[in-house]
C-alpha atoms as a PDB file:
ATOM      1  CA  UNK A   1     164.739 127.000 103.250  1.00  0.00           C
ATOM      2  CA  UNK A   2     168.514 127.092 102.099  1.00  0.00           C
ATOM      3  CA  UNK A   3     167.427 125.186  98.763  1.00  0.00           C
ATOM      4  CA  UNK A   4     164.764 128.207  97.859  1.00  0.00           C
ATOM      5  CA  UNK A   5     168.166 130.662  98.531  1.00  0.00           C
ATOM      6  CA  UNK A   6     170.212 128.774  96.123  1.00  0.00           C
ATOM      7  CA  UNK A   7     167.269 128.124  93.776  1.00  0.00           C
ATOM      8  CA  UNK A   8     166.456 132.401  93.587  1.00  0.00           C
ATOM      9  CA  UNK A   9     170.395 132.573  93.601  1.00  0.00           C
ATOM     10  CA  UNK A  10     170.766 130.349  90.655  1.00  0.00           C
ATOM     11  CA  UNK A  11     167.546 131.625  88.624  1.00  0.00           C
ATOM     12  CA  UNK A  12     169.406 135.483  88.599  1.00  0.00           C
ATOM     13  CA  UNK A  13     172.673 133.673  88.005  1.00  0.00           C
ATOM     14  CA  UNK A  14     172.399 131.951  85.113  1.00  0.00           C
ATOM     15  CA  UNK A  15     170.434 134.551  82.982  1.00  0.00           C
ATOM     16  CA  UNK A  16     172.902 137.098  84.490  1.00  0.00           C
ATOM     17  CA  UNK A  17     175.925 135.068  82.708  1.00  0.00           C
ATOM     18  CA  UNK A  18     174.397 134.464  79.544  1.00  0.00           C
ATOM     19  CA  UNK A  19     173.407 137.845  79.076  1.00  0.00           C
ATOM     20  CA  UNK A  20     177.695 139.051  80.075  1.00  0.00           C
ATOM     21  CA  UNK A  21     178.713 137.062  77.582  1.00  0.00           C
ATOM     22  CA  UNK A  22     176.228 137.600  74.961  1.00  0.00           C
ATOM     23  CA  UNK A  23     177.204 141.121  75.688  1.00  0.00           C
ATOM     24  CA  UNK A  24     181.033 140.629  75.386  1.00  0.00           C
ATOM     25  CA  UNK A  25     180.561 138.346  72.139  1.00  0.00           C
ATOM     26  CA  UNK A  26     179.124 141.412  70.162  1.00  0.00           C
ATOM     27  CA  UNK A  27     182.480 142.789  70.114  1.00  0.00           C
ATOM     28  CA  UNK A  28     184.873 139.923  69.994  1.00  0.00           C
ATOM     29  CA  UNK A  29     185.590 136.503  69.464  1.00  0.00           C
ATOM     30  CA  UNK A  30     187.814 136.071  72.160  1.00  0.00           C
ATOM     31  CA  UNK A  31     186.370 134.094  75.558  1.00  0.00           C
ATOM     32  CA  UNK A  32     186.340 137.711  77.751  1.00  0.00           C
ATOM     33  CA  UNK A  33     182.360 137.111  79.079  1.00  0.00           C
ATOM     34  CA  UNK A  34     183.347 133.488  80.654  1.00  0.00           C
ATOM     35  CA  UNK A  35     186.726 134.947  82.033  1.00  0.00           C
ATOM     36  CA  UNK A  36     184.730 138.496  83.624  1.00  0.00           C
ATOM     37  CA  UNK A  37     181.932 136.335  85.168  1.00  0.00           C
ATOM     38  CA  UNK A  38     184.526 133.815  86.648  1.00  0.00           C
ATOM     39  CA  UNK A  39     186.818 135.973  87.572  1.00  0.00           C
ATOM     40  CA  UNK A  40     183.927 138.131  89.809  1.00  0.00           C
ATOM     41  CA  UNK A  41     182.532 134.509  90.728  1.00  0.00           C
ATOM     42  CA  UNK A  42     185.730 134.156  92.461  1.00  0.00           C
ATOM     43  CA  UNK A  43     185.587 137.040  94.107  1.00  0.00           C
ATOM     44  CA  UNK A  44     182.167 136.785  95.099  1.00  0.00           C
ATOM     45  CA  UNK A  45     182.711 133.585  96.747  1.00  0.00           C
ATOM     46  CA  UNK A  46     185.867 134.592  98.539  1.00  0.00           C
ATOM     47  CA  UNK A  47     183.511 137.742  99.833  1.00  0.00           C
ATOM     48  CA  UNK A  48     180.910 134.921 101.349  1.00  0.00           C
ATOM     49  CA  UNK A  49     183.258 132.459 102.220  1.00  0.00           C
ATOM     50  CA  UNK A  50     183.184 132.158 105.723  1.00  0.00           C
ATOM     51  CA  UNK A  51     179.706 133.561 105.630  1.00  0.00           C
ATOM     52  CA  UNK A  52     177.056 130.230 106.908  1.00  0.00           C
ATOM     53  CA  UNK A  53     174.106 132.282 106.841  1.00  0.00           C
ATOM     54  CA  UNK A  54     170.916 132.250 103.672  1.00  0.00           C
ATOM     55  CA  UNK A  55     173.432 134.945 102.445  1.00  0.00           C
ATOM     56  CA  UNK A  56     176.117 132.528 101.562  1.00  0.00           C
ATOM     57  CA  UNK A  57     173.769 129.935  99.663  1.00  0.00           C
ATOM     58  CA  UNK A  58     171.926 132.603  98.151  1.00  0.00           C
ATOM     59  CA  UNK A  59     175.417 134.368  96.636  1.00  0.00           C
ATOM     60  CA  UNK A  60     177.894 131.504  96.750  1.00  0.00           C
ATOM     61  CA  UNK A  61     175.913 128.461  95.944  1.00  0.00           C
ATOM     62  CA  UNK A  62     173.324 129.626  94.244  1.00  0.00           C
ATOM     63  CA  UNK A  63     174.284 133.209  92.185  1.00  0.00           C
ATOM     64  CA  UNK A  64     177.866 132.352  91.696  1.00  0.00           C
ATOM     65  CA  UNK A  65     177.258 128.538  91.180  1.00  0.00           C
ATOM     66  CA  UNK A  66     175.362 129.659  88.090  1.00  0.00           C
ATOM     67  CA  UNK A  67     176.936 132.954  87.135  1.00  0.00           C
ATOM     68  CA  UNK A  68     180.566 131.159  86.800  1.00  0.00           C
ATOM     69  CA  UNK A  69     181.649 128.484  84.304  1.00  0.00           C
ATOM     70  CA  UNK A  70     183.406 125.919  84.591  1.00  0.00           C
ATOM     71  CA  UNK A  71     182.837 123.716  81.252  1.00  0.00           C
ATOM     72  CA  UNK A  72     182.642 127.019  78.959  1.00  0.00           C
ATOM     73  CA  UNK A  73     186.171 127.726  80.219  1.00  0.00           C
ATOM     74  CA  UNK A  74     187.156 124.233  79.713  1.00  0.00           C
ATOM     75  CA  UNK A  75     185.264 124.253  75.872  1.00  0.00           C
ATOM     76  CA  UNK A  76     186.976 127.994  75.279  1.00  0.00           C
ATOM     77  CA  UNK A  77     190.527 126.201  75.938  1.00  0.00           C
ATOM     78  CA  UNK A  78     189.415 123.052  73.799  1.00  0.00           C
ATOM     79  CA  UNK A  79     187.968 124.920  70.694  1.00  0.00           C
ATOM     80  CA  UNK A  80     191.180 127.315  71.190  1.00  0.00           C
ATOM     81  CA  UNK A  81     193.328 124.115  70.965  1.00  0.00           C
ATOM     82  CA  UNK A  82     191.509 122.994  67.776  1.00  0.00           C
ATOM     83  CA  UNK A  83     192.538 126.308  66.502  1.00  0.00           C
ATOM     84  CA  UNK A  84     195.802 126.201  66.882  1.00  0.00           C
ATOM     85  CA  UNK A  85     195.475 129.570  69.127  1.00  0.00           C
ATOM     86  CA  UNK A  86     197.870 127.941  71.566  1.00  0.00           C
ATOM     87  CA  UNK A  87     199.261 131.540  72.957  1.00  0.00           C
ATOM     88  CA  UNK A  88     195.192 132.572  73.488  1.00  0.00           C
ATOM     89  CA  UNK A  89     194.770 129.479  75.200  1.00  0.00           C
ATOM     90  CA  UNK A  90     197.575 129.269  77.520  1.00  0.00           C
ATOM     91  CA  UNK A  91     197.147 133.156  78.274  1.00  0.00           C
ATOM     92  CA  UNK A  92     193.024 132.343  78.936  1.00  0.00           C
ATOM     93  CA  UNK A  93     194.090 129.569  81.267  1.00  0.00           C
ATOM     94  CA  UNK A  94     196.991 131.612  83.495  1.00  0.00           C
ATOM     95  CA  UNK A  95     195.147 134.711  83.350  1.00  0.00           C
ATOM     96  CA  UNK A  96     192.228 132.584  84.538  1.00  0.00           C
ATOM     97  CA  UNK A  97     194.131 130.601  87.512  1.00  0.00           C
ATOM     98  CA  UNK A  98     196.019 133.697  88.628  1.00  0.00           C
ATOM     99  CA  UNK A  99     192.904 136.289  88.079  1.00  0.00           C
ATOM    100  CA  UNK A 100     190.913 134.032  90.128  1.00  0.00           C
ATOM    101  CA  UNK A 101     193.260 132.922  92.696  1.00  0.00           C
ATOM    102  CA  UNK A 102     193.651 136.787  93.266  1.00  0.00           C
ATOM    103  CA  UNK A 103     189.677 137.784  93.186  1.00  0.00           C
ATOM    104  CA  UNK A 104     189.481 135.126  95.433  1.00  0.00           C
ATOM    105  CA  UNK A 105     191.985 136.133  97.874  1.00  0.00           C
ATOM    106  CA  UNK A 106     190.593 139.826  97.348  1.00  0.00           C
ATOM    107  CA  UNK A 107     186.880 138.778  98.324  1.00  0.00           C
ATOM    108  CA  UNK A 108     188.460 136.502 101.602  1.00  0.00           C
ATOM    109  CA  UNK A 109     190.502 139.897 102.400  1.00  0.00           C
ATOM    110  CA  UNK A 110     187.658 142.008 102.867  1.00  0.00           C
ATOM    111  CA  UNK A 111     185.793 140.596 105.142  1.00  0.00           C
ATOM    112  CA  UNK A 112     188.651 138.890 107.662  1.00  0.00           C
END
Protein backbone atom coordinates (compact mmCIF):
# COMPACT_ATOMS: atom_id res chain seq x y z
CA UNK A 1 0.00 0.00 0.00
CA UNK A 2 2.86 2.59 0.83
CA UNK A 3 4.11 2.26 -2.94
CA UNK A 4 0.40 3.42 -4.32
CA UNK A 5 1.00 6.62 -1.59
CA UNK A 6 4.25 7.51 -3.08
CA UNK A 7 3.13 6.61 -6.63
CA UNK A 8 -0.28 9.30 -6.24
CA UNK A 9 2.38 11.48 -4.32
CA UNK A 10 4.79 11.50 -7.14
CA UNK A 11 2.11 11.68 -10.12
CA UNK A 12 0.83 15.39 -8.41
CA UNK A 13 4.49 16.11 -7.76
CA UNK A 14 6.09 16.12 -10.73
CA UNK A 15 3.43 17.94 -12.92
CA UNK A 16 3.12 20.32 -9.90
CA UNK A 17 7.02 21.31 -10.43
CA UNK A 18 7.04 21.58 -13.98
CA UNK A 19 4.17 23.68 -14.11
CA UNK A 20 6.17 26.31 -10.96
CA UNK A 21 8.78 26.62 -13.03
CA UNK A 22 7.24 26.93 -16.33
CA UNK A 23 5.40 29.59 -14.48
CA UNK A 24 8.50 31.40 -13.02
CA UNK A 25 10.42 31.08 -16.51
CA UNK A 26 7.78 33.42 -18.21
CA UNK A 27 9.24 36.18 -16.36
CA UNK A 28 12.88 35.47 -15.95
CA UNK A 29 15.80 33.68 -16.81
CA UNK A 30 17.07 33.26 -13.55
CA UNK A 31 16.63 29.50 -11.77
CA UNK A 32 13.69 31.00 -9.12
CA UNK A 33 10.99 27.86 -10.01
CA UNK A 34 13.77 25.07 -8.99
CA UNK A 35 14.87 27.22 -5.89
CA UNK A 36 10.72 27.93 -4.71
CA UNK A 37 9.86 24.20 -5.20
CA UNK A 38 13.06 23.08 -3.25
CA UNK A 39 13.02 25.37 -0.91
CA UNK A 40 9.03 24.31 0.10
CA UNK A 41 10.28 20.59 -0.57
CA UNK A 42 12.39 21.19 2.35
CA UNK A 43 9.99 22.38 4.31
CA UNK A 44 7.52 19.93 3.47
CA UNK A 45 9.70 17.17 4.44
CA UNK A 46 10.85 18.69 7.69
CA UNK A 47 6.78 19.07 8.36
CA UNK A 48 6.51 14.99 7.80
CA UNK A 49 9.63 14.07 9.12
CA UNK A 50 9.00 12.16 12.00
CA UNK A 51 5.63 11.37 10.58
CA UNK A 52 5.71 7.02 9.68
CA UNK A 53 2.26 6.95 8.67
CA UNK A 54 0.74 6.75 4.44
CA UNK A 55 0.97 10.56 5.18
CA UNK A 56 4.69 10.68 5.18
CA UNK A 57 5.20 8.52 1.88
CA UNK A 58 2.43 10.15 0.29
CA UNK A 59 4.05 13.95 1.05
CA UNK A 60 7.70 13.17 1.70
CA UNK A 61 8.52 10.36 -0.60
CA UNK A 62 6.29 10.63 -3.02
CA UNK A 63 5.01 14.65 -3.54
CA UNK A 64 8.22 16.15 -2.44
CA UNK A 65 10.47 13.38 -4.00
CA UNK A 66 9.07 14.64 -7.29
CA UNK A 67 8.17 18.25 -6.64
CA UNK A 68 12.02 19.05 -5.59
CA UNK A 69 15.13 18.91 -7.78
CA UNK A 70 18.04 17.88 -7.26
CA UNK A 71 19.85 17.61 -10.86
CA UNK A 72 18.00 20.93 -12.19
CA UNK A 73 19.74 22.68 -9.28
CA UNK A 74 22.90 20.97 -10.01
CA UNK A 75 22.40 21.81 -14.18
CA UNK A 76 21.22 25.64 -13.05
CA UNK A 77 24.79 25.92 -11.19
CA UNK A 78 26.59 24.13 -14.23
CA UNK A 79 25.00 26.16 -17.16
CA UNK A 80 25.55 29.30 -14.69
CA UNK A 81 29.27 28.27 -14.56
CA UNK A 82 29.45 28.04 -18.38
CA UNK A 83 28.22 31.53 -18.26
CA UNK A 84 30.52 32.98 -16.40
CA UNK A 85 27.52 34.13 -13.91
CA UNK A 86 29.77 33.08 -11.05
CA UNK A 87 28.02 35.69 -8.42
CA UNK A 88 24.34 34.04 -9.67
CA UNK A 89 25.74 30.82 -9.09
CA UNK A 90 27.35 31.04 -5.82
CA UNK A 91 24.26 33.21 -4.54
CA UNK A 92 21.75 30.15 -6.11
CA UNK A 93 23.86 27.65 -4.22
CA UNK A 94 24.04 29.56 -0.50
CA UNK A 95 20.68 30.85 -0.82
CA UNK A 96 19.79 27.25 -1.66
CA UNK A 97 21.81 25.44 1.35
CA UNK A 98 20.81 28.09 3.87
CA UNK A 99 16.99 28.55 2.49
CA UNK A 100 16.65 24.93 2.80
CA UNK A 101 18.49 24.16 5.86
CA UNK A 102 16.04 26.83 7.37
CA UNK A 103 12.58 25.49 5.63
CA UNK A 104 13.73 22.44 6.87
CA UNK A 105 14.28 23.31 10.36
CA UNK A 106 10.93 25.44 10.06
CA UNK A 107 8.80 22.29 8.90
CA UNK A 108 10.72 19.95 11.95
CA UNK A 109 9.70 23.05 14.34
CA UNK A 110 6.17 22.82 13.85
CA UNK A 111 5.30 19.77 14.59
CA UNK A 112 7.91 18.87 17.72
Amino acid sequence: MSALYVALGAFIGAPARFLIDQYFRRFTSKPIGTFAVNIVGSFLLGLTFANKTHWHDFVAVGFAGAFTTWSTFVLDLYLGYELKKYKEVLVNLAASIIFGLLAAWAGISLVS
